[in-house]
PDB file of N, CA and C in Angstrom:
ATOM      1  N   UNK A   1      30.117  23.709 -17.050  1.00  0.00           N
ATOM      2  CA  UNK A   1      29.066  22.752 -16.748  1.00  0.00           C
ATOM      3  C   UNK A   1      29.156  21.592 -17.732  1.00  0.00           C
ATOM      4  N   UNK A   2      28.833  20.443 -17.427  1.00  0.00           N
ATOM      5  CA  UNK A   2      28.978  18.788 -17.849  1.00  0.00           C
ATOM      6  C   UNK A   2      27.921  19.202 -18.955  1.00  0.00           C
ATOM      7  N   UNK A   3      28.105  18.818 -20.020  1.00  0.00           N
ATOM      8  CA  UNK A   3      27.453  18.911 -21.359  1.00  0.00           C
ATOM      9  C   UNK A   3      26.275  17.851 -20.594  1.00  0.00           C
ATOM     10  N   UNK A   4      24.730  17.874 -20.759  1.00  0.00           N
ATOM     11  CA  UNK A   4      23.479  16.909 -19.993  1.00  0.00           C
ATOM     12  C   UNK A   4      23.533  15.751 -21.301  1.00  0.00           C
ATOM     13  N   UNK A   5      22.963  14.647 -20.717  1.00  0.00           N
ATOM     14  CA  UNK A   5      22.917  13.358 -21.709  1.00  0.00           C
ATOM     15  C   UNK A   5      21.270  13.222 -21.634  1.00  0.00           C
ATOM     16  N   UNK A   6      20.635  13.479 -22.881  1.00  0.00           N
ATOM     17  CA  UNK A   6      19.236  13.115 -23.114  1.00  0.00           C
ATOM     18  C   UNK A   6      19.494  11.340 -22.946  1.00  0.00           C
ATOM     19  N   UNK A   7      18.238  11.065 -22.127  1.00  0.00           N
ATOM     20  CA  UNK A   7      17.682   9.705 -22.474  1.00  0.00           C
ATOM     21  C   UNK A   7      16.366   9.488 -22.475  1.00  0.00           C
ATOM     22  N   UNK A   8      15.730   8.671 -22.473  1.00  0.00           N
ATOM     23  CA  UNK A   8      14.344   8.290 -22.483  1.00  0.00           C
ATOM     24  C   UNK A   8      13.811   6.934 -21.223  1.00  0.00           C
ATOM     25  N   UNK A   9      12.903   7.676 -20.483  1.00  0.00           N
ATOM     26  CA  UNK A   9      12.519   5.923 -19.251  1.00  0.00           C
ATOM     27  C   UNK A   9      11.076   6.201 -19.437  1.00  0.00           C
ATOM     28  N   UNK A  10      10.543   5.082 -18.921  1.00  0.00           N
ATOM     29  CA  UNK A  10       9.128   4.939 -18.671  1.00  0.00           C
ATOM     30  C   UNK A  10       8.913   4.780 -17.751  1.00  0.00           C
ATOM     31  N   UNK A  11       7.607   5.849 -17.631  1.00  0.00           N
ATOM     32  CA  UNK A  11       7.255   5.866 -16.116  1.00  0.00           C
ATOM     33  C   UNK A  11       5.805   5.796 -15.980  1.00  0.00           C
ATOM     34  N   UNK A  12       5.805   5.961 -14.692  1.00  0.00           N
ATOM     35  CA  UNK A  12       3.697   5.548 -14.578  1.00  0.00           C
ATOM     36  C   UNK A  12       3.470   7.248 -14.935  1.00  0.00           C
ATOM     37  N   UNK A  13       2.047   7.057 -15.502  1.00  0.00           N
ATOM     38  CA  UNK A  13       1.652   8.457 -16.457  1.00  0.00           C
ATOM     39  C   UNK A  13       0.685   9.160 -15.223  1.00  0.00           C
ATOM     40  N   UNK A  14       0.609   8.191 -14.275  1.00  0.00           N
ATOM     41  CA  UNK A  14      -0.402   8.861 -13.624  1.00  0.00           C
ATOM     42  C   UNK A  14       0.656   9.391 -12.333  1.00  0.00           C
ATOM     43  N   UNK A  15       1.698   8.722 -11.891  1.00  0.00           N
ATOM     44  CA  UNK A  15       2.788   9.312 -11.127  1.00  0.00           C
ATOM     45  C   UNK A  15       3.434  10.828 -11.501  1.00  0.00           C
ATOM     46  N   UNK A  16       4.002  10.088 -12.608  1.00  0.00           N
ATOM     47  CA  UNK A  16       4.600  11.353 -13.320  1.00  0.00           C
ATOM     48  C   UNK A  16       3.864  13.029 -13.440  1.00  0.00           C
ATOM     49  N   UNK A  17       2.520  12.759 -13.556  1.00  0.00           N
ATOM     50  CA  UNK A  17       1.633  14.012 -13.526  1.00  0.00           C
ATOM     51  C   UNK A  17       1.507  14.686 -11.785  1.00  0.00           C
ATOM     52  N   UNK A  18       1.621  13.424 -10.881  1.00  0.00           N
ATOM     53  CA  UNK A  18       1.482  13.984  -9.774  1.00  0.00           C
ATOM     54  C   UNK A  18       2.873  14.513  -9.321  1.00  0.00           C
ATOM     55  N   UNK A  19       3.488  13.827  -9.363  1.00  0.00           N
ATOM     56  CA  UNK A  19       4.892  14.439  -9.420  1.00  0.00           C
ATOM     57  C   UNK A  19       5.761  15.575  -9.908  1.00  0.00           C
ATOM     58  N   UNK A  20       4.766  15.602 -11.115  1.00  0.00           N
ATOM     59  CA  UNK A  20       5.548  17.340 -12.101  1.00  0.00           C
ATOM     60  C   UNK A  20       4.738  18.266 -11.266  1.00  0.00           C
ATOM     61  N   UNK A  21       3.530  18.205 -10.343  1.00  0.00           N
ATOM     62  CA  UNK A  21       3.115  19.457  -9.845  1.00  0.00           C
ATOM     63  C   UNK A  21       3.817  19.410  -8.388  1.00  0.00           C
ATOM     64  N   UNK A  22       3.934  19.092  -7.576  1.00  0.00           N
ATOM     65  CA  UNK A  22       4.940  18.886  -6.421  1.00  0.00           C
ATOM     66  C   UNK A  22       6.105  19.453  -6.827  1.00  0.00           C
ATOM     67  N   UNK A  23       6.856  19.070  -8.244  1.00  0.00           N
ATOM     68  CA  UNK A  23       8.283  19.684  -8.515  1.00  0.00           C
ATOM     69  C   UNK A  23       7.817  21.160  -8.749  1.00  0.00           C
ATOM     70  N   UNK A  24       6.851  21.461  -9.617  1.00  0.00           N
ATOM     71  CA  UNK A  24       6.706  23.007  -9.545  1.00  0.00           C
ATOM     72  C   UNK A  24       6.501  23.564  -8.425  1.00  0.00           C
ATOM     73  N   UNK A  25       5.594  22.803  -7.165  1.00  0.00           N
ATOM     74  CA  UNK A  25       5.339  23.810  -5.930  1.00  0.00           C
ATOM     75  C   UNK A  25       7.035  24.213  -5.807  1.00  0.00           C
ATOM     76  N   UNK A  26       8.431  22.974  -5.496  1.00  0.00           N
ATOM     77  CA  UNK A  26       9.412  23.241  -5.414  1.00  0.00           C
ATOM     78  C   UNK A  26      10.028  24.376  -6.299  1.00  0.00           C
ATOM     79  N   UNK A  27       9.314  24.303  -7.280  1.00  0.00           N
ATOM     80  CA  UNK A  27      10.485  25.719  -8.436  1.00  0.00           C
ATOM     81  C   UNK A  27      11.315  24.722  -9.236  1.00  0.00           C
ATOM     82  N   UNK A  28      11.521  23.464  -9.386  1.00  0.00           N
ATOM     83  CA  UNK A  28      12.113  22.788 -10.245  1.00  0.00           C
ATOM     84  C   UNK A  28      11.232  21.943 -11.527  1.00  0.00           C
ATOM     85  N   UNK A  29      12.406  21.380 -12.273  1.00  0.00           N
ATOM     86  CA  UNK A  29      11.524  20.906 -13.522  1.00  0.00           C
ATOM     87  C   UNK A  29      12.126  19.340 -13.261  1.00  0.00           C
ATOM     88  N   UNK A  30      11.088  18.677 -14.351  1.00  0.00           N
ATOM     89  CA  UNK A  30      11.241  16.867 -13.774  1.00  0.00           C
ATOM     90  C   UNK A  30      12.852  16.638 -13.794  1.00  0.00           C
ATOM     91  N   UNK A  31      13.185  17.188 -15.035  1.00  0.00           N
ATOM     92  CA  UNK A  31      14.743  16.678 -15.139  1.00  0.00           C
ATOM     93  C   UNK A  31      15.468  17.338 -14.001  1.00  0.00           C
ATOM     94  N   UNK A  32      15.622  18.417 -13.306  1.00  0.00           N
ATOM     95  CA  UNK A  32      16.166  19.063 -12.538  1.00  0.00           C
ATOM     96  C   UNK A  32      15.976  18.035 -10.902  1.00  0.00           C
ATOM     97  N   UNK A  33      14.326  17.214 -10.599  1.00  0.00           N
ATOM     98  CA  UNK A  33      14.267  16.374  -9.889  1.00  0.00           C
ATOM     99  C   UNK A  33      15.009  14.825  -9.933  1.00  0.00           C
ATOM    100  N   UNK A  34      14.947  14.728 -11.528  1.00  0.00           N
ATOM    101  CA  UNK A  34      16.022  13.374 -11.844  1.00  0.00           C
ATOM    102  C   UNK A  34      17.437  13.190 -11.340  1.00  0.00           C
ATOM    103  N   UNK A  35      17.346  14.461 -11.856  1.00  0.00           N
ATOM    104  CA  UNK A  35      19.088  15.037 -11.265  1.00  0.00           C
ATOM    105  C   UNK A  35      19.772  14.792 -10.391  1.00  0.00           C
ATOM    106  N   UNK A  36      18.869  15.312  -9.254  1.00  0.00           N
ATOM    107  CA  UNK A  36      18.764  15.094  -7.996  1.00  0.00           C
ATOM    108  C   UNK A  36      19.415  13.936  -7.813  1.00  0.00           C
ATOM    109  N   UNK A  37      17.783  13.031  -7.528  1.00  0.00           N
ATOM    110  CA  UNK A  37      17.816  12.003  -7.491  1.00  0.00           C
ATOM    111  C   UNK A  37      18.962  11.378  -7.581  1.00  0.00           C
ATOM    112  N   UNK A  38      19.742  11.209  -8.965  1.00  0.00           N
ATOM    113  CA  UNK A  38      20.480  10.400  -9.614  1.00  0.00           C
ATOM    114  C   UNK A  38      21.692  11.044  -8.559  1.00  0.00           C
ATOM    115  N   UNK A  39      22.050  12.016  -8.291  1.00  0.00           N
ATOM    116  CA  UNK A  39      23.189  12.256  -7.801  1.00  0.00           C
ATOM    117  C   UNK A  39      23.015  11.714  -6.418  1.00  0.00           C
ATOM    118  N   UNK A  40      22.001  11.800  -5.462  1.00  0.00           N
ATOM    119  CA  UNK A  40      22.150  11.432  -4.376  1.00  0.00           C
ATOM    120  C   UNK A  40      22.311   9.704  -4.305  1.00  0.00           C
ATOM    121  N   UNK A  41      21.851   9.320  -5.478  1.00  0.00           N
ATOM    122  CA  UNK A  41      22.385   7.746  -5.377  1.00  0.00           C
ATOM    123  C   UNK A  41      23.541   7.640  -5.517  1.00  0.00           C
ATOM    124  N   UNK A  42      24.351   8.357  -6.345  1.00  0.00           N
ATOM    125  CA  UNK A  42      25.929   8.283  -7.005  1.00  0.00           C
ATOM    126  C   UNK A  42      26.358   8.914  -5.098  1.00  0.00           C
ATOM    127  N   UNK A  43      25.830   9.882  -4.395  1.00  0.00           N
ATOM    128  CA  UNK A  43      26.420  10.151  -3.256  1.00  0.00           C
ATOM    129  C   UNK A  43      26.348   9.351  -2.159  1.00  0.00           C
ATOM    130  N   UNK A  44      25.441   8.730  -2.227  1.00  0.00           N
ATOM    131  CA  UNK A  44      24.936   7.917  -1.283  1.00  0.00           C
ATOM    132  C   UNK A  44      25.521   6.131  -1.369  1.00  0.00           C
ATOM    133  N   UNK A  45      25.903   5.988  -3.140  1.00  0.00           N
ATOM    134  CA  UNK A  45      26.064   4.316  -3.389  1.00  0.00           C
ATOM    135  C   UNK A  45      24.750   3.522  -3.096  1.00  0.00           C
ATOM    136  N   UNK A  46      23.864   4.097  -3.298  1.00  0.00           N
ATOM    137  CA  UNK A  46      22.600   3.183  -3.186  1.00  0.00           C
ATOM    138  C   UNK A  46      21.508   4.268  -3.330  1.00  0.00           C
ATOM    139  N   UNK A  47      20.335   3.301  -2.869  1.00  0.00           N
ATOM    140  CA  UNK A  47      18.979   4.701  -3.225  1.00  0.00           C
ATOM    141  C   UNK A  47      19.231   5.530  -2.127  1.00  0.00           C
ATOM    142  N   UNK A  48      18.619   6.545  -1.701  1.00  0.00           N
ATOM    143  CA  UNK A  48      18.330   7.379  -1.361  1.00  0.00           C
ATOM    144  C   UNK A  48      17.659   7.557  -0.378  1.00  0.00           C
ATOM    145  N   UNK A  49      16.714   6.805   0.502  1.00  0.00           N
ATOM    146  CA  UNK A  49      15.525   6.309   1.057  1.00  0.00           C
ATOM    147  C   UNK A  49      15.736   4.680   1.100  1.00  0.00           C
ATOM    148  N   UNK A  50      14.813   4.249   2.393  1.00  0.00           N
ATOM    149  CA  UNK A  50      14.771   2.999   2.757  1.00  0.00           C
ATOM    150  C   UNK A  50      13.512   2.521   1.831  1.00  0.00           C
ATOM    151  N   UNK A  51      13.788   1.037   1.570  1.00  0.00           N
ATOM    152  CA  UNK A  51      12.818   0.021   0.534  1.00  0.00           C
ATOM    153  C   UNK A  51      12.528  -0.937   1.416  1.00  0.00           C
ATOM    154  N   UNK A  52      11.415  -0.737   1.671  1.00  0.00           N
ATOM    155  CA  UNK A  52      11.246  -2.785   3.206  1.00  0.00           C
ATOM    156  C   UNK A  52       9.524  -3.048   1.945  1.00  0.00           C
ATOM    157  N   UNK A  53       9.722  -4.502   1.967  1.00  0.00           N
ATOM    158  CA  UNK A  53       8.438  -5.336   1.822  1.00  0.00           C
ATOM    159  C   UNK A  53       7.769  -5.338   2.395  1.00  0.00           C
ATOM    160  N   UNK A  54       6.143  -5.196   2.293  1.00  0.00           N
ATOM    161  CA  UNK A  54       5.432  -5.246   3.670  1.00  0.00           C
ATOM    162  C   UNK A  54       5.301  -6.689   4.232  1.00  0.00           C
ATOM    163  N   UNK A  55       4.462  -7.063   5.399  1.00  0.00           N
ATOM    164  CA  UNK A  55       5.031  -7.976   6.150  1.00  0.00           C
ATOM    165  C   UNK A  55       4.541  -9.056   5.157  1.00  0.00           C
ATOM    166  N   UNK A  56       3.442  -8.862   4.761  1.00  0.00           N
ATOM    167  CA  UNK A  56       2.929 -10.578   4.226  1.00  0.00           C
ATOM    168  C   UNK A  56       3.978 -10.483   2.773  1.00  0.00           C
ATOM    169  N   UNK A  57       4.419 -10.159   2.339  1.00  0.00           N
ATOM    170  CA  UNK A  57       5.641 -10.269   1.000  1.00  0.00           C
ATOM    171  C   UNK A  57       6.521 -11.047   1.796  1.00  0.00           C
ATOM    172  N   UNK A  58       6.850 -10.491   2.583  1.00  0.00           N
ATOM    173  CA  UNK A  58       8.151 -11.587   3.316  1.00  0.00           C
ATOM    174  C   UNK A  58       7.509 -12.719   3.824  1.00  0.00           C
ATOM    175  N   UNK A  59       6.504 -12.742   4.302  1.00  0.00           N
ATOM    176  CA  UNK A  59       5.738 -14.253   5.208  1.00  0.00           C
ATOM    177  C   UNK A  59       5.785 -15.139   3.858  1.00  0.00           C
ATOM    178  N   UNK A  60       5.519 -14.363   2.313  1.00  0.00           N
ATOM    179  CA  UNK A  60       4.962 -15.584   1.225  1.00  0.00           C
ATOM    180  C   UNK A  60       6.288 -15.828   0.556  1.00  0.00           C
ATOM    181  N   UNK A  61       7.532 -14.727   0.521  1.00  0.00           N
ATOM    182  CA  UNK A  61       8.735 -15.358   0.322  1.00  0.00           C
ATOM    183  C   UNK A  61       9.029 -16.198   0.846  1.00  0.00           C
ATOM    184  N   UNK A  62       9.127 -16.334   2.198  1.00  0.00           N
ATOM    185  CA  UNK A  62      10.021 -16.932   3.209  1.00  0.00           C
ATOM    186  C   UNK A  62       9.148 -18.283   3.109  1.00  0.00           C
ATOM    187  N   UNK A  63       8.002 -18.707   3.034  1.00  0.00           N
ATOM    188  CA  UNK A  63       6.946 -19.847   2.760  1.00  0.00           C
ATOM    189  C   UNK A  63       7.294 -20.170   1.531  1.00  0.00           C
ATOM    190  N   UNK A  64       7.393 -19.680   0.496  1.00  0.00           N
ATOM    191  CA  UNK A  64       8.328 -20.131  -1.218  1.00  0.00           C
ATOM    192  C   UNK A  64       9.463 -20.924  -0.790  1.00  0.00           C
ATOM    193  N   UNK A  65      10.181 -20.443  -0.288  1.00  0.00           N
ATOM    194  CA  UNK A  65      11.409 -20.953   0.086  1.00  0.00           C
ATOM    195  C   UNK A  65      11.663 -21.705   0.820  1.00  0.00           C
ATOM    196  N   UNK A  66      10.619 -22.198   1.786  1.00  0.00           N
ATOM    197  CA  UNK A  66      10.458 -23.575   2.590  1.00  0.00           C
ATOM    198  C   UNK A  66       9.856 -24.419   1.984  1.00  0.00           C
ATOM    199  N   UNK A  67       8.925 -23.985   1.039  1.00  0.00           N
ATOM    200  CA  UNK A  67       8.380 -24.801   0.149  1.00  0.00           C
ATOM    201  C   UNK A  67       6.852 -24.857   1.076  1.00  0.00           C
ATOM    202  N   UNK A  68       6.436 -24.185   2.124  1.00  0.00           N
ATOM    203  CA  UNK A  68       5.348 -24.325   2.813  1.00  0.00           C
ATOM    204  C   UNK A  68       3.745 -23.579   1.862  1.00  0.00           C
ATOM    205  N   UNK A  69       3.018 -24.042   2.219  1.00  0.00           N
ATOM    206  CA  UNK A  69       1.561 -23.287   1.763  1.00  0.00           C
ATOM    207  C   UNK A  69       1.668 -23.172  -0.068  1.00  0.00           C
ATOM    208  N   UNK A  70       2.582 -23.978  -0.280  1.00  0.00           N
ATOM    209  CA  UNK A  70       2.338 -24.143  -1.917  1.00  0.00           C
ATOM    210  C   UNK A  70       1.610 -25.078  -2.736  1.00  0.00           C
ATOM    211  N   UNK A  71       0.908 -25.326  -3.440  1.00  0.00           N
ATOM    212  CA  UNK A  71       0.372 -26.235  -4.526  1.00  0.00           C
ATOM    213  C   UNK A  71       0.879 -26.409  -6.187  1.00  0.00           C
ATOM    214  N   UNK A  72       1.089 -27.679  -6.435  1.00  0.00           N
ATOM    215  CA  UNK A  72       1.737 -27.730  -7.709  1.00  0.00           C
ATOM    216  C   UNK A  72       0.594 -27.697  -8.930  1.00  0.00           C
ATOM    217  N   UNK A  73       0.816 -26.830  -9.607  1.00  0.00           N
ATOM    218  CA  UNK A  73       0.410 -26.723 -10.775  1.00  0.00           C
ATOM    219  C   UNK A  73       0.939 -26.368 -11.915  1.00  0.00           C
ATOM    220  N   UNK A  74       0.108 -26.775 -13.327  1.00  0.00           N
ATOM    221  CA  UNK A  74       1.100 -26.310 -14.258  1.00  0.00           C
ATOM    222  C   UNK A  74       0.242 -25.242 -15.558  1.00  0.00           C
ATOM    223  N   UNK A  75       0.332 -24.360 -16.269  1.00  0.00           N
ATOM    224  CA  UNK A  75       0.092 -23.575 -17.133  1.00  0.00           C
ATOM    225  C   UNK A  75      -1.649 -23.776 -16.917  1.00  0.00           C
ATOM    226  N   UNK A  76      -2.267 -24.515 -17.787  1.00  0.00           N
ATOM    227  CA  UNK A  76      -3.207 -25.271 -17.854  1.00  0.00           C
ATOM    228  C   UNK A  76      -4.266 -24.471 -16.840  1.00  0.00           C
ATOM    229  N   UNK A  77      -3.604 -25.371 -15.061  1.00  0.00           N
ATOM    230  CA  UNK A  77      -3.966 -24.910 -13.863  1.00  0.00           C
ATOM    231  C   UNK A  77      -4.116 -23.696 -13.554  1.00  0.00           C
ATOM    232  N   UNK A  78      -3.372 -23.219 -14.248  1.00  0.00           N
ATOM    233  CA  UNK A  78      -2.844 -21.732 -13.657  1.00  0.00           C
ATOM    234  C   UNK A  78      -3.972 -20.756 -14.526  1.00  0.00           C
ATOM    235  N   UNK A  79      -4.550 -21.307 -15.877  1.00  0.00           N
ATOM    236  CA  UNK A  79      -5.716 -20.652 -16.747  1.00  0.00           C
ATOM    237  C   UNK A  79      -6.514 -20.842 -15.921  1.00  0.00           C
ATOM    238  N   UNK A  80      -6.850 -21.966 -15.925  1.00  0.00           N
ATOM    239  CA  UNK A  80      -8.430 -22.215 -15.125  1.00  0.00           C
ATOM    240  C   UNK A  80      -8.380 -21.156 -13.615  1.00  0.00           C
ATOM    241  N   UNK A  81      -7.676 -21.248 -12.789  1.00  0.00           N
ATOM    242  CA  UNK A  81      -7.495 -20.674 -12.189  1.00  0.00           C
ATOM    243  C   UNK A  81      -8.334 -18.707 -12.141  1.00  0.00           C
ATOM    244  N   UNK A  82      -7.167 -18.457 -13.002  1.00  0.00           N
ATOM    245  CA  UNK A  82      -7.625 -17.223 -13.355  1.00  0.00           C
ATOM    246  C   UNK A  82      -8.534 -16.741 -13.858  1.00  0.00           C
ATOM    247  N   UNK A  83      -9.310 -17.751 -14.654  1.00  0.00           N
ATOM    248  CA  UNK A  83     -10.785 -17.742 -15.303  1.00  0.00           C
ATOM    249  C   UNK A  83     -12.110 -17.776 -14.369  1.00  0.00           C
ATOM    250  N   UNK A  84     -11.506 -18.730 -13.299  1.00  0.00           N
ATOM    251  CA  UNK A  84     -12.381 -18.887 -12.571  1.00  0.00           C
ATOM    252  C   UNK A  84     -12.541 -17.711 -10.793  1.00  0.00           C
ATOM    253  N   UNK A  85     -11.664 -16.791 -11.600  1.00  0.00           N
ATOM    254  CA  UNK A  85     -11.506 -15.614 -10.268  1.00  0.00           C
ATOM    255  C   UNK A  85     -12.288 -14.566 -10.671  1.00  0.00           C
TER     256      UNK A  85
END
């Protein structure tokens, strides 16, 4: 067996807790789910599962990039803004 390589990631604390009990219903431990994981990307060449934006992410990209429904502002704007939300 491949000698394992400790590393360290950060993850959401509130994921991670829901997630370590799901791996126990399975009988596995987080690293044993990493594992996984990591190999089915190395098998797969990509993730594992499909990733789509929901629709309005793409409507406000695709509007960025036409330059449509935007307003110019600068730092300043962008305080007041947020102060005033």
């Amino acid at each position: 067996m491949t000698p394992r390589k400790q590393t360290s990631i950060k993850v959401d604390p509130i994921a991670w807790e829901e997630a370590k009990k799901i791996f126990k219903e399975y009988g596995i431990t987080a690293s044993d789910a990493i594992n996984i994981f990591l190999n089915e990307v190395r098998l797969k060449r990509g993730l594992p599962f499909e990733m789509r934006l929901p629709k309005e992410t793409i409507e406000v990209i695709n509007d960025a990039r036409e330059n449509k429904n935007m307003i110019q502002m600068d730092l300043n704007d962008f305080k007041r803004l947020l102060n005033d939300a």
